[in-house]
Protein backbone atom coordinates (compact mmCIF):
# COMPACT_ATOMS: atom_id res chain seq x y z
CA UNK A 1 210.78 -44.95 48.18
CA UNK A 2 209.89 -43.69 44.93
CA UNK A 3 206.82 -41.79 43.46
CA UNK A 4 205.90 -44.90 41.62
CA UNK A 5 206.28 -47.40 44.24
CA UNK A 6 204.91 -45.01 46.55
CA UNK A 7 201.64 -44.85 44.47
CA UNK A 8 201.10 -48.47 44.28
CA UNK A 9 201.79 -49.00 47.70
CA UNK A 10 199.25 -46.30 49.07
CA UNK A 11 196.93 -48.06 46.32
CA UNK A 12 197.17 -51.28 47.55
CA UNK A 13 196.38 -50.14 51.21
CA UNK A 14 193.22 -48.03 49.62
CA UNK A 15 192.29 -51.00 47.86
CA UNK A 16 192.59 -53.48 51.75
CA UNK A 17 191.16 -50.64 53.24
CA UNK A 18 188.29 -50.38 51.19
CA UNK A 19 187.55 -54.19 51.11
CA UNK A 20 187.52 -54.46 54.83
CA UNK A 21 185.23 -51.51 55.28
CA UNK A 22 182.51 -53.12 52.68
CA UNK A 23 183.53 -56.43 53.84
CA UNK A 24 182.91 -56.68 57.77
CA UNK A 25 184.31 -59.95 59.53
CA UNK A 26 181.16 -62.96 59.70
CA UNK A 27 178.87 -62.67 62.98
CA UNK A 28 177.56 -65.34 65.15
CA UNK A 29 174.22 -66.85 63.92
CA UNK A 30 172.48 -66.09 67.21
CA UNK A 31 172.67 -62.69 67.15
CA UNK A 32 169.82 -59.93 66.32
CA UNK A 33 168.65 -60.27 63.23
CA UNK A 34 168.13 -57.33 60.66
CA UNK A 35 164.17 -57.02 59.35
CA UNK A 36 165.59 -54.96 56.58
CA UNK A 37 167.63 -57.94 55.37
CA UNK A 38 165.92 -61.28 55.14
CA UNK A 39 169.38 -63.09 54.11
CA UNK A 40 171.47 -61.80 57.26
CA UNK A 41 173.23 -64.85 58.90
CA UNK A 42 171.76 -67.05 56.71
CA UNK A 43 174.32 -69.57 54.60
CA UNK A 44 175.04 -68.48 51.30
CA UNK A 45 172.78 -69.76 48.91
CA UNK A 46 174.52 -71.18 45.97
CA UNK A 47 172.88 -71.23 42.35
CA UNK A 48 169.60 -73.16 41.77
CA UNK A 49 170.63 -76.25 39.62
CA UNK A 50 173.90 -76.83 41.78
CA UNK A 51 171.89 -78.13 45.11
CA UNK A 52 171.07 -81.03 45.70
CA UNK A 53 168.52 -82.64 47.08
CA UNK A 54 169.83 -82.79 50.62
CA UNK A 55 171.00 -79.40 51.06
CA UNK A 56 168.19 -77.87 49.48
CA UNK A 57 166.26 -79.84 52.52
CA UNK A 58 168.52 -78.26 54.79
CA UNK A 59 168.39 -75.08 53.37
CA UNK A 60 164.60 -75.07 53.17
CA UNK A 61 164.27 -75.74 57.12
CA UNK A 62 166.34 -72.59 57.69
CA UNK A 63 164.21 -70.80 55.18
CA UNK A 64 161.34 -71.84 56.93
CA UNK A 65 162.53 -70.58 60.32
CA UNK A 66 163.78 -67.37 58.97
CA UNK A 67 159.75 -66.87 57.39
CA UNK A 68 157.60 -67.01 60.94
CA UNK A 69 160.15 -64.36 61.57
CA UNK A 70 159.05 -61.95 58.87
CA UNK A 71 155.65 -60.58 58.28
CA UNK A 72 153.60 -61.65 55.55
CA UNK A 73 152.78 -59.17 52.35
CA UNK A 74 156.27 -57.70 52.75
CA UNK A 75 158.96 -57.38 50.79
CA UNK A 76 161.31 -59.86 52.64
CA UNK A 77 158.39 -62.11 53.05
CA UNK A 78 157.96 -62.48 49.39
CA UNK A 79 161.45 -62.68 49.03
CA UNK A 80 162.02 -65.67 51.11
CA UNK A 81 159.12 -67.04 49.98
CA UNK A 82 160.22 -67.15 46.20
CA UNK A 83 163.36 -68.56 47.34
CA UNK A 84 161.98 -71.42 48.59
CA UNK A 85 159.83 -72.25 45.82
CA UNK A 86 162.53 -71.55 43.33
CA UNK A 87 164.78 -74.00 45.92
CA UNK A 88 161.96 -76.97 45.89
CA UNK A 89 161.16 -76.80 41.79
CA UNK A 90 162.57 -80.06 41.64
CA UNK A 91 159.86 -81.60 43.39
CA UNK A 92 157.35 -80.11 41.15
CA UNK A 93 159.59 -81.90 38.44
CA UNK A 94 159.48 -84.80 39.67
CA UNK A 95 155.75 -85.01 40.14
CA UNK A 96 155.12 -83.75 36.94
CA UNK A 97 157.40 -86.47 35.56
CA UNK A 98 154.85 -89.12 36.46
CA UNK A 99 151.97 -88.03 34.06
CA UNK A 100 154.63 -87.15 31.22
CA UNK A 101 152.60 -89.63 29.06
CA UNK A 102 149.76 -86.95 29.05
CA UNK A 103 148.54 -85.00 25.69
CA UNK A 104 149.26 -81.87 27.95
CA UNK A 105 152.63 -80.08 27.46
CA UNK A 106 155.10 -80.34 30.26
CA UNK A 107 155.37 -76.94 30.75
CA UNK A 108 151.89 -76.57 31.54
CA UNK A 109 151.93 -79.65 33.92
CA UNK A 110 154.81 -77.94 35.87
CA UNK A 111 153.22 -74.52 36.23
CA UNK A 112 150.10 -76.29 37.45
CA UNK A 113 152.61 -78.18 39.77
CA UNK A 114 154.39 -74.98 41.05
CA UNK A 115 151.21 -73.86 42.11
CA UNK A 116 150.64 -76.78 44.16
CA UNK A 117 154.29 -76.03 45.64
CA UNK A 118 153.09 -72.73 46.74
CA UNK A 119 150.06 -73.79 48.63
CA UNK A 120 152.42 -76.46 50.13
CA UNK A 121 154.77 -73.71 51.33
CA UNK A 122 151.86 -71.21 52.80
CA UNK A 123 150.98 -74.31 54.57
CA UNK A 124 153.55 -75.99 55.85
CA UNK A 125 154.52 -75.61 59.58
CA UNK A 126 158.09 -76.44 60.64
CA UNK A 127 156.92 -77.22 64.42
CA UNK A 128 155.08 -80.63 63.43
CA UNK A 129 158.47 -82.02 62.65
CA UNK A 130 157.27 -83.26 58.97
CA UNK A 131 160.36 -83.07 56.00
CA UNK A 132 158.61 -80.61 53.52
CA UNK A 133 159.08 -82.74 50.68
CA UNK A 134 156.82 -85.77 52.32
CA UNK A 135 154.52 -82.90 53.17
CA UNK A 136 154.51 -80.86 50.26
CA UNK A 137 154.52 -83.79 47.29
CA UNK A 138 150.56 -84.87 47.93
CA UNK A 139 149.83 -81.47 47.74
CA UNK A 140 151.50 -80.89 44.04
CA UNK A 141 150.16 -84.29 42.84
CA UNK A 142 146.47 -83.55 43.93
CA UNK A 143 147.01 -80.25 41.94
CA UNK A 144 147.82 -81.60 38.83
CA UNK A 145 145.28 -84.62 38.92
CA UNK A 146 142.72 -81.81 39.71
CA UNK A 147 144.13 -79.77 35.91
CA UNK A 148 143.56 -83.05 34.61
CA UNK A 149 140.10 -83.92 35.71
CA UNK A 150 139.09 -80.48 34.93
CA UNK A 151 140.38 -79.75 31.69
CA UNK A 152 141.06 -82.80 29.75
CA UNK A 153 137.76 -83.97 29.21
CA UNK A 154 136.36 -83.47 25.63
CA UNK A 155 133.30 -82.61 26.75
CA UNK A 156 131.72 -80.55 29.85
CA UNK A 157 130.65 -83.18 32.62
CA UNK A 158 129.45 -82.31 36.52
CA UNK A 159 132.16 -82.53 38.42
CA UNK A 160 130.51 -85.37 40.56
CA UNK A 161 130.40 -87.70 37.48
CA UNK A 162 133.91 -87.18 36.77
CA UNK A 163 134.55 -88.21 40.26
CA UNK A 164 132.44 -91.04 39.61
CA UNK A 165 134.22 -92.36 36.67
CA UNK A 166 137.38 -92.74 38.85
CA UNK A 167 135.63 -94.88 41.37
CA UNK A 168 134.22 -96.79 38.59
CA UNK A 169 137.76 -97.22 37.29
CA UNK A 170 139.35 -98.42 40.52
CA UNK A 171 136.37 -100.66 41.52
CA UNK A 172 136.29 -102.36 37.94
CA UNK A 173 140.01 -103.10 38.27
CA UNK A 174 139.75 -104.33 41.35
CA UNK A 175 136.60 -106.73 40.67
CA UNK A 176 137.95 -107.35 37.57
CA UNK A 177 141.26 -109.08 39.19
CA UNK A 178 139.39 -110.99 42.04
CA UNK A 179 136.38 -111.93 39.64
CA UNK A 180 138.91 -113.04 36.68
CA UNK A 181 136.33 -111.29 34.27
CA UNK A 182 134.56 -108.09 33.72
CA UNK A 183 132.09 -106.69 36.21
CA UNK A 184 128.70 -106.14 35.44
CA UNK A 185 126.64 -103.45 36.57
CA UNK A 186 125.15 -104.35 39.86
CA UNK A 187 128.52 -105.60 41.16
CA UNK A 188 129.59 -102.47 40.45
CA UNK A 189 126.84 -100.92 42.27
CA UNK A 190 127.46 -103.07 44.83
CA UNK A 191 130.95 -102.33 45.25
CA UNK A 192 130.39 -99.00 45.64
CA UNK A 193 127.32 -98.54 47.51
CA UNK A 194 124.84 -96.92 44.20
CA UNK A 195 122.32 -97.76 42.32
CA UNK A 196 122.59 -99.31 38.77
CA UNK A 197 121.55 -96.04 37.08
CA UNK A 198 123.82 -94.35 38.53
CA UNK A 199 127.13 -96.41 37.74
CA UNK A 200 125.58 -96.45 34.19
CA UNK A 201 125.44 -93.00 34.45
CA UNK A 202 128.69 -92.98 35.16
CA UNK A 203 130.20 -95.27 32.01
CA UNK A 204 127.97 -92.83 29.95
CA UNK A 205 129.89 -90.06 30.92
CA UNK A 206 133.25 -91.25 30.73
CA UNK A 207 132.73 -91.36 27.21
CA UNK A 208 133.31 -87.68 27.47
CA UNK A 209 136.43 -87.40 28.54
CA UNK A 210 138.13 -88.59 24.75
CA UNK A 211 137.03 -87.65 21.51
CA UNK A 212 138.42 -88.29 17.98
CA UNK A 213 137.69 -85.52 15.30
CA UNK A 214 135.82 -86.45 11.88
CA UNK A 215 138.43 -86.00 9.72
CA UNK A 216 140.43 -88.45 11.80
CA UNK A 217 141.65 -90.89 9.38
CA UNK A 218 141.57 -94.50 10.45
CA UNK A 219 145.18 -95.83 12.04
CA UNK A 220 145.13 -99.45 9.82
CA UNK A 221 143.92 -98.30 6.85
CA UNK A 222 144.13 -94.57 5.80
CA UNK A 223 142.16 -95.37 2.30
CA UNK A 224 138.72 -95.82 4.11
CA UNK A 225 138.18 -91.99 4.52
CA UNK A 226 137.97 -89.81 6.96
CA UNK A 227 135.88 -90.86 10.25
CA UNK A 228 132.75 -88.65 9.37
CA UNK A 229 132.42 -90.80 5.94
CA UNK A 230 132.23 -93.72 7.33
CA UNK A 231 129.95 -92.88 10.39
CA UNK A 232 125.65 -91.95 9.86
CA UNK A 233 123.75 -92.50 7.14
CA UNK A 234 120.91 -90.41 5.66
CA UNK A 235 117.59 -91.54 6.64
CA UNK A 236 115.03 -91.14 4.24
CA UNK A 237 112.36 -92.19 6.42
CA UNK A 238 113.00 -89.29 8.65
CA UNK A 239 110.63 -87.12 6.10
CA UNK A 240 108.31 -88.82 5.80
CA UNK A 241 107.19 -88.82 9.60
CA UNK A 242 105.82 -85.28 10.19
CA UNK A 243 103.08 -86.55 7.37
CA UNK A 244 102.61 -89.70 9.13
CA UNK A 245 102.31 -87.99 12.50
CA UNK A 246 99.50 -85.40 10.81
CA UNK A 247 97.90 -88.74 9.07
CA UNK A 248 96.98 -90.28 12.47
CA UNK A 249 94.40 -88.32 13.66
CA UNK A 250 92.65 -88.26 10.31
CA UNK A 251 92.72 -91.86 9.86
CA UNK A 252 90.91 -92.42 13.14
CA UNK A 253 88.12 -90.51 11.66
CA UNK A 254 87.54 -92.14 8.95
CA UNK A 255 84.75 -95.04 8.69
CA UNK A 256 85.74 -98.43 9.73
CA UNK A 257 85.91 -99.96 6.00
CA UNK A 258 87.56 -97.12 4.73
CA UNK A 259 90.28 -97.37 7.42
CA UNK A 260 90.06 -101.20 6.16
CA UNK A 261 90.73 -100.94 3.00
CA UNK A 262 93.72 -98.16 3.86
CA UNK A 263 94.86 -101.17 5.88
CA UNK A 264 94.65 -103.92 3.50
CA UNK A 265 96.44 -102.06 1.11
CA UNK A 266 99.12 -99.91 1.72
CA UNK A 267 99.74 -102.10 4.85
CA UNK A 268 99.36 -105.71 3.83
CA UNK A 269 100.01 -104.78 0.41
CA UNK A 270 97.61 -106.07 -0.68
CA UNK A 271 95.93 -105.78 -4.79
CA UNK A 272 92.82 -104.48 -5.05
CA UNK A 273 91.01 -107.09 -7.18
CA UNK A 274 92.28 -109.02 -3.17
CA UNK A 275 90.66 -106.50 -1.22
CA UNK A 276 87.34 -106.86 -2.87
CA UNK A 277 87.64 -110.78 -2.15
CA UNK A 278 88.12 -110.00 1.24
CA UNK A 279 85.42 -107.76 1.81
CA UNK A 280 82.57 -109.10 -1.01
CA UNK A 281 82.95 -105.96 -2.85
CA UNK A 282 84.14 -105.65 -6.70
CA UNK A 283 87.27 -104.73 -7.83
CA UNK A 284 85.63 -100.90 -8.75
CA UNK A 285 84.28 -100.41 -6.03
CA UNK A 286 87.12 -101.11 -3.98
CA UNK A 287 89.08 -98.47 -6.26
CA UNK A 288 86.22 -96.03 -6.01
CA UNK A 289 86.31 -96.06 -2.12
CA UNK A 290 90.11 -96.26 -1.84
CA UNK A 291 90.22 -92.74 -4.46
CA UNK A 292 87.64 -90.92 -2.42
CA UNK A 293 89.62 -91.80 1.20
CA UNK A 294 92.98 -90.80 -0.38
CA UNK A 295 91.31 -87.42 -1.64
CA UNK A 296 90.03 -87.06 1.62
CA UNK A 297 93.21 -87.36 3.44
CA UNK A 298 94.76 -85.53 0.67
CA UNK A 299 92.89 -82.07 1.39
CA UNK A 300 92.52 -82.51 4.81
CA UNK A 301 96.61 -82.45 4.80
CA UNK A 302 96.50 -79.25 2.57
CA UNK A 303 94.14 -77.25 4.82
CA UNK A 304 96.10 -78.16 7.71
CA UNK A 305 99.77 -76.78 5.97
């Protein structure tokens, strides 16, 4: 044989030799398993987003068995652990799917969801015989309808009346279909066992859970101006109540025709040259009594600022 061939040939039986002695020949399932390798005798686990739905059940159950073997906090834990979250993502997917209609991004919905899918997984206990996905799916819906009730409200409500508005919700739908008309407030009460304050309570604060900004512009027809133009006025009887307020208790000390004539004219508007028919006093003397009250007041209001 020569050199060249020789070489290739005691290559070639490096190269077998080599393979079989990193490669050793499959073992048995059943036999001892290896705490230093969480993977040993398990099936290989093909990419993520090539599995399907069925085999990822499968594969899941043996995941499952293979975790009451290891000990939890250590590294093999967490690595089967991650596996099997990483292997049920598409249930969080789904789920999240549902409430894609939502003003929250889908990314956020699904991390909330994954969360769900871990609880699902510390929880979950292969011996009942349940299919993880029936067990773990109320679990990841619950957690995102509890990121929604908690964080998509506008404003801050108890947590009790946000549970409130729900019922309200349901129980108005439901009245609503076998009443053919909208509930009022005691059959609401009735329905769910409150009082009336309390389910008004509850409308009240579901006002909270959408706002629209001021500078919203209106959706059929943008040339009206911005929401906070078109909403509150400026009251200009607002100032003149803290001098109204201070006016009261002088008033009440003031004779009984004085307060009279205050009455008769600044309240029944009333002329003077009227007033003086009314009470059997002239016209002048009406004006004299009516300038000496007004001083009155007048001071009496400037000591007190």
């Amino acid at each position: 044989m020569s050199p060249r061939l020789d070489a290739a040939h005691t290559r070639t039986a490096t190269t077998h030799t080599r393979t079989a002695t990193s490669t050793p020949p499959p073992e048995p399932l059943d036999h001892a398993i290896d705490p230093l390798d969480p993977f040993e005798g398990l099936p290989e686990i093909p990419p993520y987003d090539e599995i399907g739905p069925v085999d990822a059940r499968a594969l899941s159950k043996t995941l499952f068995e293979r975790l009451t073997t290891l000990e939890e906090g250590t590294h093999e834990y967490s690595y089967v652990r991650n596996t099997l979250v990483e292997l049920n993502l598409a249930l969080v997917k789904f789920a999240a799917s549902r409430f894609r209609s939502r003003s929250e991004p889908m990314e956020d919905i699904i991390q909330v969801g994954t969360i769900g899918l871990i609880k699902a997984i510390d929880r979950f206990e292969l011996a009942r015989g349940v299919e993880f996905p029936t067990f773990a799916m109320p679990t990841i819906i619950g957690e995102i309808k509890r990121f929604f009730r908690d964080t998509s409200w506008s404003v801050r409500v108890p947590r009790r009346l946000q549970e409130l508005r729900l019922d309200l919700a349901k129980a108005g739908d439901e009245l609503a279909q076998r009443l053919d008309r909208a509930p009022t407030v005691p059959e609401l009460a009735e329905k769910l066992g409150i009082s009336n304050d309390e389910v008004v309570e509850g409308m009240a604060a579901s006002n909270a859970y959408t706002a629209s900004s001021l500078d919203a512009q209106p959706e059929e027809d943008e040339t009206e101006g911005a929401l906070a133009d078109r909403i509150g006025y400026e009251d200009h009887g607002l100032e003149g109540i803290e001098y109204i307020e201070s006016l009261k208790p002088l008033i009440a000390e003031l004779p009984p025709r004085d307060r009279k004539i205050l009455s008769l004219r600044f309240v029944a508007n009333m002329t003077q040259s009227e007033i003086g028919e009314e009470l059997g006093i002239s016209q002048m003397h009406v004006s004299r009594l009516l300038s000496r009250t007004l001083v009155r007041l007048r001071k009496a209001l400037t000591v007190e600022e």
